[in-house]
N, C-alpha and C. Protein backbone atom coordinates (compact mmCIF):
# COMPACT_ATOMS: atom_id res chain seq x y z
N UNK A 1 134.46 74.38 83.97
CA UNK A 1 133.57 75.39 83.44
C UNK A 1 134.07 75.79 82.06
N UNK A 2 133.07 76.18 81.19
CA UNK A 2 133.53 76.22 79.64
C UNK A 2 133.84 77.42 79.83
N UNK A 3 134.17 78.28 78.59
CA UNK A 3 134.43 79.91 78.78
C UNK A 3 133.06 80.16 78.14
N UNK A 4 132.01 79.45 77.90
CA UNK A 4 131.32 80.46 77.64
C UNK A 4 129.95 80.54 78.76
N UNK A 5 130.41 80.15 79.42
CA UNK A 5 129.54 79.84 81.00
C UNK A 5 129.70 81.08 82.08
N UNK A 6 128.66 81.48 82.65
CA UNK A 6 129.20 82.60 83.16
C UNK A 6 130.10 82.08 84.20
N UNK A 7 130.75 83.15 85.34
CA UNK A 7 131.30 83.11 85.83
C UNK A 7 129.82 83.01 87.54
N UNK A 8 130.49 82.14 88.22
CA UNK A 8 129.71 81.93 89.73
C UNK A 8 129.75 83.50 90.49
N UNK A 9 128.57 83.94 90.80
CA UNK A 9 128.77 85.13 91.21
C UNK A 9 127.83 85.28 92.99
N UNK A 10 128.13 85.78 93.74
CA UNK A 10 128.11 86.05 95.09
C UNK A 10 126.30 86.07 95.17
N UNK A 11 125.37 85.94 96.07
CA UNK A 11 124.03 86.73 95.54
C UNK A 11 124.10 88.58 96.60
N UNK A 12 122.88 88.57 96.16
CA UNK A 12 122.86 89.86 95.67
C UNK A 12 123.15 90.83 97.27
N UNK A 13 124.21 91.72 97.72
CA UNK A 13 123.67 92.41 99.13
C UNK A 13 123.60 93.92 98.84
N UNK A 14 122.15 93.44 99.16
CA UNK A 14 121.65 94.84 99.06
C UNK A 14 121.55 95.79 100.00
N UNK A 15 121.64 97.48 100.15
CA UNK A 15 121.88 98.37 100.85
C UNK A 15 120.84 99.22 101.19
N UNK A 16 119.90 98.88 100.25
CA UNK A 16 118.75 99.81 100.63
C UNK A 16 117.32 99.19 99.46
N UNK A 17 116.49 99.50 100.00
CA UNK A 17 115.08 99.19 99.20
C UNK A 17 113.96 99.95 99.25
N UNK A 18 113.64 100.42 97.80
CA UNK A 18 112.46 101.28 97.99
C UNK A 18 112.05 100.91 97.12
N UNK A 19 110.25 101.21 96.97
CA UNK A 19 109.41 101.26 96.28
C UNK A 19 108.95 102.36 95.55
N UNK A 20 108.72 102.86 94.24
CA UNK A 20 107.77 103.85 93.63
C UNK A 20 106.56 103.39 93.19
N UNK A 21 105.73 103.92 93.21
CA UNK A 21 104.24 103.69 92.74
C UNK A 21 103.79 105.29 91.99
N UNK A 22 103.19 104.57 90.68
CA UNK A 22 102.44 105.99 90.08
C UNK A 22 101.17 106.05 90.28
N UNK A 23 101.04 107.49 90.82
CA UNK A 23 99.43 107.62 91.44
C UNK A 23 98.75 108.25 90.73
N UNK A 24 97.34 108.57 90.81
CA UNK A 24 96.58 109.39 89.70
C UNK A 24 96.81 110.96 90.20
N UNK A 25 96.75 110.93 91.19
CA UNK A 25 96.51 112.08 92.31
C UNK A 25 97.85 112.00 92.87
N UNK A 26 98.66 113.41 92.87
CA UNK A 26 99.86 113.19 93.97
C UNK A 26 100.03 113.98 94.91
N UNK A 27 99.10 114.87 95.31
CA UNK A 27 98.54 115.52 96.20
C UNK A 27 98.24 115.09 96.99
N UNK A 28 97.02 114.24 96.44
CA UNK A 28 96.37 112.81 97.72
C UNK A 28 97.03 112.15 98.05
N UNK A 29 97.68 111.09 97.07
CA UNK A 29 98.75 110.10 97.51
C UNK A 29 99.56 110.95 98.53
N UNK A 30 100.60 112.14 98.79
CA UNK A 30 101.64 112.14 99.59
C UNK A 30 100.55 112.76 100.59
N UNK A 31 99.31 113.26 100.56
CA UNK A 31 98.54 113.08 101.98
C UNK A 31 97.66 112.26 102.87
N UNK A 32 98.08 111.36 102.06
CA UNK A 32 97.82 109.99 103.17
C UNK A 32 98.91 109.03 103.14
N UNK A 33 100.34 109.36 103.09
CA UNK A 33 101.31 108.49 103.44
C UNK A 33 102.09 109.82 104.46
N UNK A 34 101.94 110.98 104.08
CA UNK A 34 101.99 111.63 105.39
C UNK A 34 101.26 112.04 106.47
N UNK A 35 100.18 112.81 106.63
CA UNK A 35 99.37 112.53 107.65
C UNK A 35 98.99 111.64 107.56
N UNK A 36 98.45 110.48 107.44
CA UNK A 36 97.93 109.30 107.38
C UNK A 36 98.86 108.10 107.86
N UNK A 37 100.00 108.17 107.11
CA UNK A 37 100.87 107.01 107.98
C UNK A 37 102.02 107.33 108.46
N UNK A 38 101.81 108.54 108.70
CA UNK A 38 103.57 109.61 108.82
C UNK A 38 104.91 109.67 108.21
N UNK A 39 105.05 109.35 107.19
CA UNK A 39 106.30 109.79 106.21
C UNK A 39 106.60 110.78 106.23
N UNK A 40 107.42 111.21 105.85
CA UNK A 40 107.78 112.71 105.71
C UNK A 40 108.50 113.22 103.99
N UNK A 41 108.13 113.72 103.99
CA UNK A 41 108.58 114.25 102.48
C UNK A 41 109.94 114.19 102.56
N UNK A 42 111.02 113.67 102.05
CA UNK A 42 112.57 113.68 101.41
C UNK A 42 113.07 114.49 100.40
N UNK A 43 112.04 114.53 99.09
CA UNK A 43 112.45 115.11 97.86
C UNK A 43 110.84 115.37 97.48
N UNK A 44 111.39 116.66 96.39
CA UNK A 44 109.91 116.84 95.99
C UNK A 44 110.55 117.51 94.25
N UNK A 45 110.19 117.06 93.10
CA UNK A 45 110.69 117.01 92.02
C UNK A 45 109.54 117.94 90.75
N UNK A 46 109.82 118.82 90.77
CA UNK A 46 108.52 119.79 89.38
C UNK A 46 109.18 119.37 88.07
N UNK A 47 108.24 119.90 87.27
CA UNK A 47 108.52 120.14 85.83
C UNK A 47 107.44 120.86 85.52
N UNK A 48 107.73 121.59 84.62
CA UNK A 48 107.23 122.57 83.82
C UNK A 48 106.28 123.25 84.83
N UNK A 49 106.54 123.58 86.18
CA UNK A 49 105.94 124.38 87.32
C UNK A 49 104.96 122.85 88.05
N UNK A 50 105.02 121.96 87.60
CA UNK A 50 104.14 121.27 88.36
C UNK A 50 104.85 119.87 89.13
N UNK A 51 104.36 119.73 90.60
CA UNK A 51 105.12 118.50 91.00
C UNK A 51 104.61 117.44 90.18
N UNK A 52 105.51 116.72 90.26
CA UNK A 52 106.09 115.30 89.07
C UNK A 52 106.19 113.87 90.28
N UNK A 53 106.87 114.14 91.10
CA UNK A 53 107.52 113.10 92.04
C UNK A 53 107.83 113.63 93.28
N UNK A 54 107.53 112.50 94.45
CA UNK A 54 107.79 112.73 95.60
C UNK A 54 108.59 111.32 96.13
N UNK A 55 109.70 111.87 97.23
CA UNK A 55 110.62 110.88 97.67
C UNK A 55 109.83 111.07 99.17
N UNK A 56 109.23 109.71 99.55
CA UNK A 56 108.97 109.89 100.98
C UNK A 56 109.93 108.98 101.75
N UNK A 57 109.84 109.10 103.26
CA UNK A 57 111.17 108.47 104.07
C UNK A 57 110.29 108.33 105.65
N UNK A 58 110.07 107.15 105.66
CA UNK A 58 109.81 106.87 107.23
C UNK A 58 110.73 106.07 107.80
N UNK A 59 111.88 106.40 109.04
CA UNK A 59 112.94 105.72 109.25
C UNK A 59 113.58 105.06 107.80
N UNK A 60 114.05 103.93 107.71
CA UNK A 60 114.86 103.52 106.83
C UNK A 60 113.79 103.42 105.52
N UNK A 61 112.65 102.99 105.77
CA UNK A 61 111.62 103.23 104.28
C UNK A 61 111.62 103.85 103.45
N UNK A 62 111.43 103.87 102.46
CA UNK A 62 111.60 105.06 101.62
C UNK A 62 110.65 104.72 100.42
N UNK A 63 109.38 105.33 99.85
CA UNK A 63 108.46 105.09 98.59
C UNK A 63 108.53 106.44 98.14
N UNK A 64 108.47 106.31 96.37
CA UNK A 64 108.61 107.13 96.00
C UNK A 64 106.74 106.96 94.88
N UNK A 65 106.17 108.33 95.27
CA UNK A 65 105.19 108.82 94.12
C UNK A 65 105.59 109.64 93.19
N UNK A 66 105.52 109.23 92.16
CA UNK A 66 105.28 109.69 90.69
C UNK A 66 103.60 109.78 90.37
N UNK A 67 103.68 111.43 89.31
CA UNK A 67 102.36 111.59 88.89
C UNK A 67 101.99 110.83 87.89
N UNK A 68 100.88 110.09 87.61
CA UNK A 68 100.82 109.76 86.44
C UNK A 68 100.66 110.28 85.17
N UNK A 69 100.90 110.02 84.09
CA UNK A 69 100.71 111.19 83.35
C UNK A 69 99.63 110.16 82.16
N UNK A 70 99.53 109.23 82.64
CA UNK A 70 97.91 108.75 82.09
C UNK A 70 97.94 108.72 80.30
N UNK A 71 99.38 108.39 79.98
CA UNK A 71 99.59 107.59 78.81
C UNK A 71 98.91 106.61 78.43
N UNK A 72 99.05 105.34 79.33
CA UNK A 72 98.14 104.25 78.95
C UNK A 72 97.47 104.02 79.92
N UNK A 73 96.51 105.19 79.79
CA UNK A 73 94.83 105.60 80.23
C UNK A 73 95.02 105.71 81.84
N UNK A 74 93.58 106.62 81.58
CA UNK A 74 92.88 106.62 83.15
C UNK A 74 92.01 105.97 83.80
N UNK A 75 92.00 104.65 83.52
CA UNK A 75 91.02 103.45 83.94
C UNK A 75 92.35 102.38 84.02
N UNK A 76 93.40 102.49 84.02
CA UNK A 76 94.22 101.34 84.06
C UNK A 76 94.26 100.78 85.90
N UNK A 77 94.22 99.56 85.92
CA UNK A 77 94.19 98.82 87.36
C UNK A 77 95.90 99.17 88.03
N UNK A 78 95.90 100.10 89.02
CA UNK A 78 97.03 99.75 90.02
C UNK A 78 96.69 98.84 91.33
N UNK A 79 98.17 98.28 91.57
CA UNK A 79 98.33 98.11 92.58
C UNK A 79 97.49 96.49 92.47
N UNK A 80 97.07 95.98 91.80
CA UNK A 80 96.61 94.48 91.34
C UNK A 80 97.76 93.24 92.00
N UNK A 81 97.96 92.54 92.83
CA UNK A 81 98.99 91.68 93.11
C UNK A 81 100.11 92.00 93.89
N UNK A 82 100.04 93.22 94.40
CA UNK A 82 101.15 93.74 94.94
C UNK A 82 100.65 94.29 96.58
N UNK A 83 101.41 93.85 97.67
CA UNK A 83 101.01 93.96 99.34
C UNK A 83 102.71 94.92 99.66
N UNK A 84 102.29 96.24 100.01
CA UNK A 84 103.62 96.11 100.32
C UNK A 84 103.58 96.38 102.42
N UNK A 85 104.69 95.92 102.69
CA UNK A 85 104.61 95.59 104.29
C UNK A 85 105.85 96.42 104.91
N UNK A 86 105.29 96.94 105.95
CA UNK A 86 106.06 97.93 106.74
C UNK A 86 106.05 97.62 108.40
N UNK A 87 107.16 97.56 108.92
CA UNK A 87 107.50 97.21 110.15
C UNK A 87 107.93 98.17 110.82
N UNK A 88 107.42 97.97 111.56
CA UNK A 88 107.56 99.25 112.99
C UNK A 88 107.71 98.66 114.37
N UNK A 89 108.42 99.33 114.89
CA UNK A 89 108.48 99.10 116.78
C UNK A 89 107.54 100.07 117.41
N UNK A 90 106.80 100.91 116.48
CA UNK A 90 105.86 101.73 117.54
C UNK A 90 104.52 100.80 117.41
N UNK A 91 103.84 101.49 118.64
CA UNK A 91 102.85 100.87 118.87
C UNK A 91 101.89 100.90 117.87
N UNK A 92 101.14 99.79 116.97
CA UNK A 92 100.51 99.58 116.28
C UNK A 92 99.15 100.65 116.55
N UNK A 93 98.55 100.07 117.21
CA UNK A 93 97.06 100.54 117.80
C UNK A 93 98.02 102.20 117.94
N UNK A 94 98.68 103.30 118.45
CA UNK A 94 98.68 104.43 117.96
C UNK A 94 98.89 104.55 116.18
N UNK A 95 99.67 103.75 115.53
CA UNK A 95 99.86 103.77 114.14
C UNK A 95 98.39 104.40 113.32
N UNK A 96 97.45 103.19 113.90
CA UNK A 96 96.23 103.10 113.46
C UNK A 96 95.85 103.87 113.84
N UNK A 97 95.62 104.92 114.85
CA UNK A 97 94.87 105.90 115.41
C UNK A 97 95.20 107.19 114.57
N UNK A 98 96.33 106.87 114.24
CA UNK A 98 96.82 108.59 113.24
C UNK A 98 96.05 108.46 111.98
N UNK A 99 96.55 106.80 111.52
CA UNK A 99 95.52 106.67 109.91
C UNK A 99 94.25 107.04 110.08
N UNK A 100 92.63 106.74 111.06
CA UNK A 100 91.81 106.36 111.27
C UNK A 100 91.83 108.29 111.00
N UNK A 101 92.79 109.06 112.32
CA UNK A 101 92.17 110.50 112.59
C UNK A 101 92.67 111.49 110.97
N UNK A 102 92.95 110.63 110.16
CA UNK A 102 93.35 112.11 108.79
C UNK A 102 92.28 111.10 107.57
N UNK A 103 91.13 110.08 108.38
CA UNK A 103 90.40 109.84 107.71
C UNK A 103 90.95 108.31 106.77
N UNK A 104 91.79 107.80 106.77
CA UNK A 104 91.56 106.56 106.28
C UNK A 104 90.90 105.63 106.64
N UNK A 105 90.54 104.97 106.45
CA UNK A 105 89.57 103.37 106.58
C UNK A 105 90.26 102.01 106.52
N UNK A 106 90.44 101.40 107.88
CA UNK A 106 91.53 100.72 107.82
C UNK A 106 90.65 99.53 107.32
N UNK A 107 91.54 98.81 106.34
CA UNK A 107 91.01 97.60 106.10
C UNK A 107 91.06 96.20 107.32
N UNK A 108 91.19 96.42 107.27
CA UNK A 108 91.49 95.54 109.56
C UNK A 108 92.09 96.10 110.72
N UNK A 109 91.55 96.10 111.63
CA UNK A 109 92.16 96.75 113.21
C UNK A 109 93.14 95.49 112.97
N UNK A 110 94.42 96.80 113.83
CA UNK A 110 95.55 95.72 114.42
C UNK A 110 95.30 94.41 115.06
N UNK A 111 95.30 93.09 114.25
CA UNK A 111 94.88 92.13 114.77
C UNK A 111 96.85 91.24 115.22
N UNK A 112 96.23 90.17 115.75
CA UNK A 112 97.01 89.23 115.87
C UNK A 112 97.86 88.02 114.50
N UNK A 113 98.95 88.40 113.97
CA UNK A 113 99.60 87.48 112.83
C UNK A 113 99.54 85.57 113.00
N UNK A 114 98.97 84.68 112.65
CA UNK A 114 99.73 83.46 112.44
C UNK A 114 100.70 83.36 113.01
N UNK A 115 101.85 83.77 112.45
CA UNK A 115 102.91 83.68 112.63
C UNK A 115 103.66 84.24 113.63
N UNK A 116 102.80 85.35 114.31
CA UNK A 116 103.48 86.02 115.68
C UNK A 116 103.41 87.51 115.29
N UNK A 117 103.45 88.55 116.07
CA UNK A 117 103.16 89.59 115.68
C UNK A 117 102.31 90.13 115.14
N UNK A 118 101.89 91.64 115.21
CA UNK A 118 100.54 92.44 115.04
C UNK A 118 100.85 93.01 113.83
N UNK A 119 99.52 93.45 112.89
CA UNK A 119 99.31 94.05 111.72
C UNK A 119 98.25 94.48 111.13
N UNK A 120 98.36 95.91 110.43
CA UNK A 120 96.87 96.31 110.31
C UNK A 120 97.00 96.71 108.76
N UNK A 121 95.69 96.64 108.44
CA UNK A 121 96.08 96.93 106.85
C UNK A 121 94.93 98.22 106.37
N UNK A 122 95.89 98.63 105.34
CA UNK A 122 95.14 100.20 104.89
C UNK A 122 95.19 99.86 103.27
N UNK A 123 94.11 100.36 102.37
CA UNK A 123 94.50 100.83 100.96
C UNK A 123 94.65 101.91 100.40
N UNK A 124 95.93 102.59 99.69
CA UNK A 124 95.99 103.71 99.46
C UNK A 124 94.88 104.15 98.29
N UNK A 125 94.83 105.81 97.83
CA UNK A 125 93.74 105.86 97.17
C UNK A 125 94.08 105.53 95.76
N UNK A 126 95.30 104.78 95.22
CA UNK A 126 95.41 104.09 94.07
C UNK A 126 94.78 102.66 94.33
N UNK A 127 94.73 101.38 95.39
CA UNK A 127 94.88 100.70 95.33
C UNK A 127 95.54 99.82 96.01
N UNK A 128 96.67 100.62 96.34
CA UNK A 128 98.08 100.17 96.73
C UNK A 128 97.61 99.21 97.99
N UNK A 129 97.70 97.97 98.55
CA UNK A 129 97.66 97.28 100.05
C UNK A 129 98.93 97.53 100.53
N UNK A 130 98.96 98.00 101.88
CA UNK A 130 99.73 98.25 103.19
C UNK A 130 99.57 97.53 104.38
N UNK A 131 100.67 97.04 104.31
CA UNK A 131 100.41 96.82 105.89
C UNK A 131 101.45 96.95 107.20
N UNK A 132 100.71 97.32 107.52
CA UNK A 132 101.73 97.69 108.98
C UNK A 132 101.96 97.08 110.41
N UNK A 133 102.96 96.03 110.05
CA UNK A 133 103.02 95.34 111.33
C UNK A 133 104.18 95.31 112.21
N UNK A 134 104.31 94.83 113.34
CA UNK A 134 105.07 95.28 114.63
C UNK A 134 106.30 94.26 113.97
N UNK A 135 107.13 94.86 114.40
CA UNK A 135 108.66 94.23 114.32
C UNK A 135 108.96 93.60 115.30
N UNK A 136 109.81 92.45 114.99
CA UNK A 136 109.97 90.99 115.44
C UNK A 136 111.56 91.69 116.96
């Protein structure tokens, strides 16, 4: 190896993983990832008297909303290319019954995976795709 080559390095172990997403609405957003898919609020962050950011936490999950503050505009596309997926050991079909009763619209009943295992999918009111399927 030359010296100017890096050095071979381990890959990456990671300890934890979360997501943030900026929403238009953060009112709405943290009330349909809490009543709606049951998170629970972790952190809740103001500025200048107004909430800014929310840390939510379902078991080891953790997404964080930020307000947008609609710099580069209020017509910009979220959530374009991006699925994010959540695993659970509770029963799906109740999962879905909490989303359905605080009014979301599931984009599919808990169906059957390809690959094995159940999953139902929701869109948040940015955009965002969810899905929530049973753990292996």
């Amino acid at each position: 190896m030359s010296s100017t080559e890096p050095a071979a390095v381990a890959n990456l172990n990671a300890v934890g993983f979360s997501l943030s997403f900026t929403v238009n609405d953060l009112s709405k957003s943290v009330q349909f990832y809490t009543e709606g898919l049951g998170f629970e609020v972790q952190e809740r962050h103001e500025s200048d008297g107004q909430l800014r950011f929310v840390q939510l936490k379902a078991g080891t999950a953790q997404i964080g909303l930020g307000q947008d503050d609609f710099a580069k505009g209020r017509d910009r596309v979220k959530g374009v290319g991006l699925r994010t997926w959540i695993a659970t050991s509770q029963d799906l079909f109740d999962v879905a019954e909490r989303a359905k009763a605080a009014g979301i619209t599931l984009d599919h009943e808990p169906e059957e995976l390809p690959w094995g295992g159940m999953a139902f999918g929701v869109t948040d009111p940015d955009g965002f795709k969810v899905t929530i399927a049973s753990a292996s």
